[in-house]
PDB file of N, CA and C in Angstrom:
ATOM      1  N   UNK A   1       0.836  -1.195   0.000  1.00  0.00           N
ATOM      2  CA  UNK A   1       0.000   0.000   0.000  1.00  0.00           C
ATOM      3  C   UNK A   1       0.874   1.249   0.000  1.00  0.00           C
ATOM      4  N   UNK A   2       1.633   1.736   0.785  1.00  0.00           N
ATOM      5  CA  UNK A   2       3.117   2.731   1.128  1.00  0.00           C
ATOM      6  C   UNK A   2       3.839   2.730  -0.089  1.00  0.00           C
ATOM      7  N   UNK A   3       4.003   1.098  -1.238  1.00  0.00           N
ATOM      8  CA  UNK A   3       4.940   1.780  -2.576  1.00  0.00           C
ATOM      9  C   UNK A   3       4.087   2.953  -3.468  1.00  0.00           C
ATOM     10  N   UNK A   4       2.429   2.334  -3.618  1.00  0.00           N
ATOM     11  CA  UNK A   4       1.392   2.456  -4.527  1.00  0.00           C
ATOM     12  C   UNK A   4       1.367   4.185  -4.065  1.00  0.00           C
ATOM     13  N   UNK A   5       1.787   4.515  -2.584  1.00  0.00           N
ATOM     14  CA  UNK A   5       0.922   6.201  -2.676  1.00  0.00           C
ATOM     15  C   UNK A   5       2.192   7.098  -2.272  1.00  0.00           C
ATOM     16  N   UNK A   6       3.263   6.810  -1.848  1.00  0.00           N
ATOM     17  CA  UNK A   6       4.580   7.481  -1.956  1.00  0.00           C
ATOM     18  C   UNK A   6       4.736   8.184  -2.947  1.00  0.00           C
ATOM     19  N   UNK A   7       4.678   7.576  -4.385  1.00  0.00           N
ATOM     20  CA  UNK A   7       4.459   8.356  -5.618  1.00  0.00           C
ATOM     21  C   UNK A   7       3.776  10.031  -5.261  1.00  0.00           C
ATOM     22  N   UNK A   8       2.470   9.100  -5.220  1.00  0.00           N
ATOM     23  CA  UNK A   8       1.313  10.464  -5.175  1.00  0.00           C
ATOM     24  C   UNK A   8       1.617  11.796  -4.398  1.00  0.00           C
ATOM     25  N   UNK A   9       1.729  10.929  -3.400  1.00  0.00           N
ATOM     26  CA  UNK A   9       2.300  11.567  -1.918  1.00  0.00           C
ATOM     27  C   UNK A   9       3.549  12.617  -2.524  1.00  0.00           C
ATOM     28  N   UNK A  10       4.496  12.335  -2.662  1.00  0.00           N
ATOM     29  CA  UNK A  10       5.877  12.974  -3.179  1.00  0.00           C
ATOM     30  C   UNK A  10       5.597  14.252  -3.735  1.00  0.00           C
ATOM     31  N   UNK A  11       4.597  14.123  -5.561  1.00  0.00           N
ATOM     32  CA  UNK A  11       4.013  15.081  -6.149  1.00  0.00           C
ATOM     33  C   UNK A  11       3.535  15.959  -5.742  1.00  0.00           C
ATOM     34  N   UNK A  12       2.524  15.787  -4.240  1.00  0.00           N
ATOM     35  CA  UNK A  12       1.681  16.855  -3.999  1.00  0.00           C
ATOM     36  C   UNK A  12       2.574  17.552  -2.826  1.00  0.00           C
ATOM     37  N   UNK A  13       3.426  16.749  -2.157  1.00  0.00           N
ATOM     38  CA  UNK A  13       4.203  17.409  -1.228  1.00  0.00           C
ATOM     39  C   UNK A  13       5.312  18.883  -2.388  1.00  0.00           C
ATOM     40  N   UNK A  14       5.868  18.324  -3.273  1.00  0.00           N
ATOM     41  CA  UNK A  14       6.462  18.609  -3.910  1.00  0.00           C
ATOM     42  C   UNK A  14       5.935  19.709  -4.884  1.00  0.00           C
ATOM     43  N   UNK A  15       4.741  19.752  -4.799  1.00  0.00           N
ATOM     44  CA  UNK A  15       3.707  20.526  -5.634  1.00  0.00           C
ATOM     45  C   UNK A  15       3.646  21.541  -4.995  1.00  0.00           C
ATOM     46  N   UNK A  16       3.691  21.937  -3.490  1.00  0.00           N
ATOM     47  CA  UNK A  16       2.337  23.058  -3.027  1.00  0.00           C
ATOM     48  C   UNK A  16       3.196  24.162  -3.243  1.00  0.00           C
ATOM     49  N   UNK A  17       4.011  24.584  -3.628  1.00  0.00           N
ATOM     50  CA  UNK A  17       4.721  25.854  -3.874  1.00  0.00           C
ATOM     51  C   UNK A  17       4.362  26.306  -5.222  1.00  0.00           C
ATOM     52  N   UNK A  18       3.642  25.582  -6.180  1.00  0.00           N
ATOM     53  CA  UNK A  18       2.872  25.475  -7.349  1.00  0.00           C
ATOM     54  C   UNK A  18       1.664  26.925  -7.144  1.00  0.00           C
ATOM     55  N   UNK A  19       0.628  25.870  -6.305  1.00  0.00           N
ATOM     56  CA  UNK A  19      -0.458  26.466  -5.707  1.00  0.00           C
ATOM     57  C   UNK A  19      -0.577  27.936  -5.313  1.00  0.00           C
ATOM     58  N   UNK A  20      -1.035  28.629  -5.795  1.00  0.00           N
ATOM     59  CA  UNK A  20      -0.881  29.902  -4.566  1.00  0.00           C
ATOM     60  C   UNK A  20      -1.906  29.772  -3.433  1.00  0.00           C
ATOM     61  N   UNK A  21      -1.921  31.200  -2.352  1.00  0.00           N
ATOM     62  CA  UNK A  21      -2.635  30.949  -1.090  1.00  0.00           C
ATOM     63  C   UNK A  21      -4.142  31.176  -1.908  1.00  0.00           C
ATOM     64  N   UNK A  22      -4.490  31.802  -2.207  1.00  0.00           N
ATOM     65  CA  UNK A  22      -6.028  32.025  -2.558  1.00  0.00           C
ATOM     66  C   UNK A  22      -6.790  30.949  -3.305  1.00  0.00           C
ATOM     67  N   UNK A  23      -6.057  29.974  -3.923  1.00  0.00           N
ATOM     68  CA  UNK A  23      -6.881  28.863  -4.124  1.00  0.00           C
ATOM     69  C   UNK A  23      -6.185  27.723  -3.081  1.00  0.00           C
ATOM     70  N   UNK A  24      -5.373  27.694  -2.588  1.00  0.00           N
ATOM     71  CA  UNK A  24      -5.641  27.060  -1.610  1.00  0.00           C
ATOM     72  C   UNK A  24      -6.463  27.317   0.012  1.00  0.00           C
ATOM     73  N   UNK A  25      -6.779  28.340   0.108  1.00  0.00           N
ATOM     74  CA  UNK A  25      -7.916  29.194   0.725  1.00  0.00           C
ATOM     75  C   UNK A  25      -9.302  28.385   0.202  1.00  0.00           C
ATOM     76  N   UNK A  26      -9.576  28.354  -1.189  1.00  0.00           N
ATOM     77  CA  UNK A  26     -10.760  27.876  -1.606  1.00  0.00           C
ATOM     78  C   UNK A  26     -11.201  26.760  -0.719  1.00  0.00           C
ATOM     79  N   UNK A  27     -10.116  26.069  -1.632  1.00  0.00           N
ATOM     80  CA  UNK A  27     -10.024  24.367  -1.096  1.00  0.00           C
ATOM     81  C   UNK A  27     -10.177  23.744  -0.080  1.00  0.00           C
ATOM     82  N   UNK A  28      -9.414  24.946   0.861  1.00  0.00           N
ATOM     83  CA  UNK A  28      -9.974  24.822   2.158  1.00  0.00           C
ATOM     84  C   UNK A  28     -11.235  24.915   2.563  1.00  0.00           C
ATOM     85  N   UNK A  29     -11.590  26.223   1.966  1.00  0.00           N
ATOM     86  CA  UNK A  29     -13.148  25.921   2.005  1.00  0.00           C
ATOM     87  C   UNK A  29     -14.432  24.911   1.778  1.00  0.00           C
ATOM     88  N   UNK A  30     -13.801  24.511   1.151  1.00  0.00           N
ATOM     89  CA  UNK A  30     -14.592  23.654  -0.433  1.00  0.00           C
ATOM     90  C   UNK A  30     -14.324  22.217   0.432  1.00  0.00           C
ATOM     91  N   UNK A  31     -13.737  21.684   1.247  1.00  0.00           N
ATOM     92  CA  UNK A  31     -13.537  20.275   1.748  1.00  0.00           C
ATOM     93  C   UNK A  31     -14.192  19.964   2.573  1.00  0.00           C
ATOM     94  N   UNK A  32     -15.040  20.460   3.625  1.00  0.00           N
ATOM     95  CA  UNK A  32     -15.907  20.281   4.294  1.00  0.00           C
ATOM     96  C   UNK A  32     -17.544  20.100   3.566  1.00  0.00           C
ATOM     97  N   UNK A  33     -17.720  20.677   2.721  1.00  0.00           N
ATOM     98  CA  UNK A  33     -18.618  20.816   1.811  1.00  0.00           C
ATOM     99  C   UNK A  33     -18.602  18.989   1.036  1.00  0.00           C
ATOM    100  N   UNK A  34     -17.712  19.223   0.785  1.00  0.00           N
ATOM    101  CA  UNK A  34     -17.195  18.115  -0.544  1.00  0.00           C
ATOM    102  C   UNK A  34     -17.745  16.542   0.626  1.00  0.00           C
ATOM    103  N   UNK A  35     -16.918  17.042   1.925  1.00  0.00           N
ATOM    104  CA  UNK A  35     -17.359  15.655   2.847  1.00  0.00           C
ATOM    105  C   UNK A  35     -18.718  15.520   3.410  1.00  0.00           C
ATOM    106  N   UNK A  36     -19.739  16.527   3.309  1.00  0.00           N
ATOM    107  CA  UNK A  36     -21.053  16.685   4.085  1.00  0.00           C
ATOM    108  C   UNK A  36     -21.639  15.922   2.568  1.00  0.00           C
ATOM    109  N   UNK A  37     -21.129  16.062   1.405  1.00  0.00           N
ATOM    110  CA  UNK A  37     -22.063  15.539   0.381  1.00  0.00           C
ATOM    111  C   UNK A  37     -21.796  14.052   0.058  1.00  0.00           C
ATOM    112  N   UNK A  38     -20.216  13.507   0.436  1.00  0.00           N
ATOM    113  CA  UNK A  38     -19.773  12.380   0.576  1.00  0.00           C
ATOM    114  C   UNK A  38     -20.541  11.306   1.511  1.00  0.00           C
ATOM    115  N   UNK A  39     -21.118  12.367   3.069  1.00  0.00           N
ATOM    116  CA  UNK A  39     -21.458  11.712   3.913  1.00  0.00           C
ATOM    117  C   UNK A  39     -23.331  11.047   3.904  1.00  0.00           C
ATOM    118  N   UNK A  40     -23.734  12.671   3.089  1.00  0.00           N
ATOM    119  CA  UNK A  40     -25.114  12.190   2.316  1.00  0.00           C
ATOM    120  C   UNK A  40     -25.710  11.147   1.553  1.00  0.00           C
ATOM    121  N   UNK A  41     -24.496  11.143   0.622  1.00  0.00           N
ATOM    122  CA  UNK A  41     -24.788  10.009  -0.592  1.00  0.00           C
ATOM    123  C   UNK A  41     -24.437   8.361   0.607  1.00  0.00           C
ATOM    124  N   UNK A  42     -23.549   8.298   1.360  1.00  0.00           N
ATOM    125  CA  UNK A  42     -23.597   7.139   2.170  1.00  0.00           C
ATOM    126  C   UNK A  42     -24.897   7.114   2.562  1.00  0.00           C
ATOM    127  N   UNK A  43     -25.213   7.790   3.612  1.00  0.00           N
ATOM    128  CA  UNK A  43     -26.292   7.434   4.190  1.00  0.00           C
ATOM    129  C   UNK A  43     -27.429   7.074   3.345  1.00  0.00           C
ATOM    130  N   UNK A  44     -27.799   7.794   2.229  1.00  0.00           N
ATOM    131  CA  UNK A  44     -28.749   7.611   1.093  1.00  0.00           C
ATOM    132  C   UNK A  44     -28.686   5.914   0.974  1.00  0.00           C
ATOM    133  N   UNK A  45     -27.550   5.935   0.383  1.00  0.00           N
ATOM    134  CA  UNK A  45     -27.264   4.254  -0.540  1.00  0.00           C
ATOM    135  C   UNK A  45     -27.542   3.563   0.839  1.00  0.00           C
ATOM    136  N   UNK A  46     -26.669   3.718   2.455  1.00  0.00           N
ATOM    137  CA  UNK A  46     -27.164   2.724   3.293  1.00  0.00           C
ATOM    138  C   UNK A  46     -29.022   2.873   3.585  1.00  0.00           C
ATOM    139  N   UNK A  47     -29.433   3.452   3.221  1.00  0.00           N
ATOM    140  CA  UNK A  47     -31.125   3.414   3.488  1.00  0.00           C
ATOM    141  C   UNK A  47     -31.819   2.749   2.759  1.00  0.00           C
ATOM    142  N   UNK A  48     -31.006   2.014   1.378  1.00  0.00           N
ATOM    143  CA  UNK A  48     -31.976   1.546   0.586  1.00  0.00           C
ATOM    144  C   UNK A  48     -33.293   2.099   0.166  1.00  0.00           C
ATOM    145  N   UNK A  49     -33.245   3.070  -0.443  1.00  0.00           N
ATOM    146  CA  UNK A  49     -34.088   4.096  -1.010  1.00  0.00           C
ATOM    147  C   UNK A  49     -34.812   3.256  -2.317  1.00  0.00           C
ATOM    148  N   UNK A  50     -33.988   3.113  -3.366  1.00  0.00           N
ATOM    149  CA  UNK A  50     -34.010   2.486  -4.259  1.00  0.00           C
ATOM    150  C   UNK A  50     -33.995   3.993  -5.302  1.00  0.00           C
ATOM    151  N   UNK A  51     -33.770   5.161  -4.914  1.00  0.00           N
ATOM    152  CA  UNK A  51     -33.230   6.050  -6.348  1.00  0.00           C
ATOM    153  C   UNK A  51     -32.157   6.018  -6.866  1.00  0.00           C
ATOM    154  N   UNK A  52     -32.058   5.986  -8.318  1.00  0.00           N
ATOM    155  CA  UNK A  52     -31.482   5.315  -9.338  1.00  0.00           C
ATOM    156  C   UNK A  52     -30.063   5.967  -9.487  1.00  0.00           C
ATOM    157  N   UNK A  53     -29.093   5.297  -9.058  1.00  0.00           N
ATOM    158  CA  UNK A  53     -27.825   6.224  -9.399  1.00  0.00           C
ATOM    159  C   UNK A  53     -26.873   6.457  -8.035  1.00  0.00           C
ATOM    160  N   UNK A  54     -28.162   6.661  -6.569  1.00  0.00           N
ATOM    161  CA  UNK A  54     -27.700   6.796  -5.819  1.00  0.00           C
ATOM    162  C   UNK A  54     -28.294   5.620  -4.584  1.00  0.00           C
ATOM    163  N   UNK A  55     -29.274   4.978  -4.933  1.00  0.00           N
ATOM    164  CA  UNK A  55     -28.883   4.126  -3.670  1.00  0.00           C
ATOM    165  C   UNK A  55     -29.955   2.995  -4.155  1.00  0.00           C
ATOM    166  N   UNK A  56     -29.524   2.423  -5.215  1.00  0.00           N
ATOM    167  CA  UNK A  56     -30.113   1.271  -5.789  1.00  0.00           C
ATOM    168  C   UNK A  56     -30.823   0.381  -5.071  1.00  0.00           C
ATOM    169  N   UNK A  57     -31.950  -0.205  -5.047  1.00  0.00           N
ATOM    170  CA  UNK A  57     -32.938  -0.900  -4.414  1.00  0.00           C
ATOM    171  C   UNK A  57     -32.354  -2.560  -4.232  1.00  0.00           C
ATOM    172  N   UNK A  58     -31.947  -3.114  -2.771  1.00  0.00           N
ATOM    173  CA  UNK A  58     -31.684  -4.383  -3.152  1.00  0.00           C
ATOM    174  C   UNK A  58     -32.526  -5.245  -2.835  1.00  0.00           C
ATOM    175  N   UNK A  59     -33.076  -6.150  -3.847  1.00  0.00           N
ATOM    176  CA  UNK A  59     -33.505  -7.335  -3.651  1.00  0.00           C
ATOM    177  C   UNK A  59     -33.779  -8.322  -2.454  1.00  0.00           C
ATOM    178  N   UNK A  60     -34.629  -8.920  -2.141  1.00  0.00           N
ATOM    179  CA  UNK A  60     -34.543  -9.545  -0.556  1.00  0.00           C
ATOM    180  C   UNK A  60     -33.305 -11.521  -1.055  1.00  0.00           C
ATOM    181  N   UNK A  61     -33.304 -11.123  -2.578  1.00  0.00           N
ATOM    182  CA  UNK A  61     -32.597 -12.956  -2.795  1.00  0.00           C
ATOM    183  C   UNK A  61     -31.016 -11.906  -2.783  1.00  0.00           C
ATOM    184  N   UNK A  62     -30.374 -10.831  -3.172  1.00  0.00           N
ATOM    185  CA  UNK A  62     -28.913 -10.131  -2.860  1.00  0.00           C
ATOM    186  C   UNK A  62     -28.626  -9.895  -1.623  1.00  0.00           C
ATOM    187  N   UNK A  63     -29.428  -9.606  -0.835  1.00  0.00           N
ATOM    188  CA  UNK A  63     -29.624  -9.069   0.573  1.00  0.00           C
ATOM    189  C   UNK A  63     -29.201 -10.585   1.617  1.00  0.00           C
ATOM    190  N   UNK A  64     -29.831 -11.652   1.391  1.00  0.00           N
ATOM    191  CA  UNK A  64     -29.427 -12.897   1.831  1.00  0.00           C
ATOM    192  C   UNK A  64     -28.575 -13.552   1.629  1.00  0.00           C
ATOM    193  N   UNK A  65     -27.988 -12.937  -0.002  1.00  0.00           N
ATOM    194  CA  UNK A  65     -26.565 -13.663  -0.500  1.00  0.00           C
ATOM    195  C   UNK A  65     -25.487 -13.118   0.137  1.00  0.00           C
ATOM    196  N   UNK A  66     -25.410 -11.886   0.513  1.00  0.00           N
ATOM    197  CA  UNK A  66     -24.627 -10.625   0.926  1.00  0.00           C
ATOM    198  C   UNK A  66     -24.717 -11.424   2.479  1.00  0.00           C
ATOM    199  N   UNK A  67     -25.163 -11.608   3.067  1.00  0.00           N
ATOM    200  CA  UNK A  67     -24.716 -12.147   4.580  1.00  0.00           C
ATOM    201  C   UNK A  67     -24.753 -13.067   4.763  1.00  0.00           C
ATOM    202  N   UNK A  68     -24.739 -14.197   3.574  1.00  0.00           N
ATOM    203  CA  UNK A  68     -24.088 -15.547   3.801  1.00  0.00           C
ATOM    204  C   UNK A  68     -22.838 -15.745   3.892  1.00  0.00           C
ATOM    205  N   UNK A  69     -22.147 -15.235   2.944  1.00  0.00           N
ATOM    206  CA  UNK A  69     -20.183 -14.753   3.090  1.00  0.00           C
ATOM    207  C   UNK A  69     -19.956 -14.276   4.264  1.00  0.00           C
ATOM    208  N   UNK A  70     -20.257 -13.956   5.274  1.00  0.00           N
ATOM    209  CA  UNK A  70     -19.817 -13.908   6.300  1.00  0.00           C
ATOM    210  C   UNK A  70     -19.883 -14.513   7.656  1.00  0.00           C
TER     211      UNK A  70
END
């Protein structure tokens, strides 16, 4: 896992002098936002809603297959 994101890791460390402060100001802004809508769409899909795209309707024969593997 540590070879796969060192890469990534490196770039963005290596990057932020790139960036200026005012969009990284944004971003800052913008990440709390980004996680309240991350945290929405979970809860959605765990409710089994069944709207299309975001929290697909499961079946009661997937639903039984899904907690036999464990």
């Amino acid at each position: 896992f540590g070879l796969g994101t060192i890469p990534l890791l490196a770039v963005v460390y290596f990057s932020k002098d790139l960036i200026s402060n005012k969009l990284r100001a944004r971003f800052n802004r913008a990440v709390p936002y980004a996680i309240g809508v991350v945290a929405v769409l979970l809860i959605l899909r765990g409710m089994n809603l069944g709207i299309p795209f975001i929290s697909p309707e499961l079946h009661r024969s997937e639903i039984t297959t899904m907690q036999e593997c464990h």
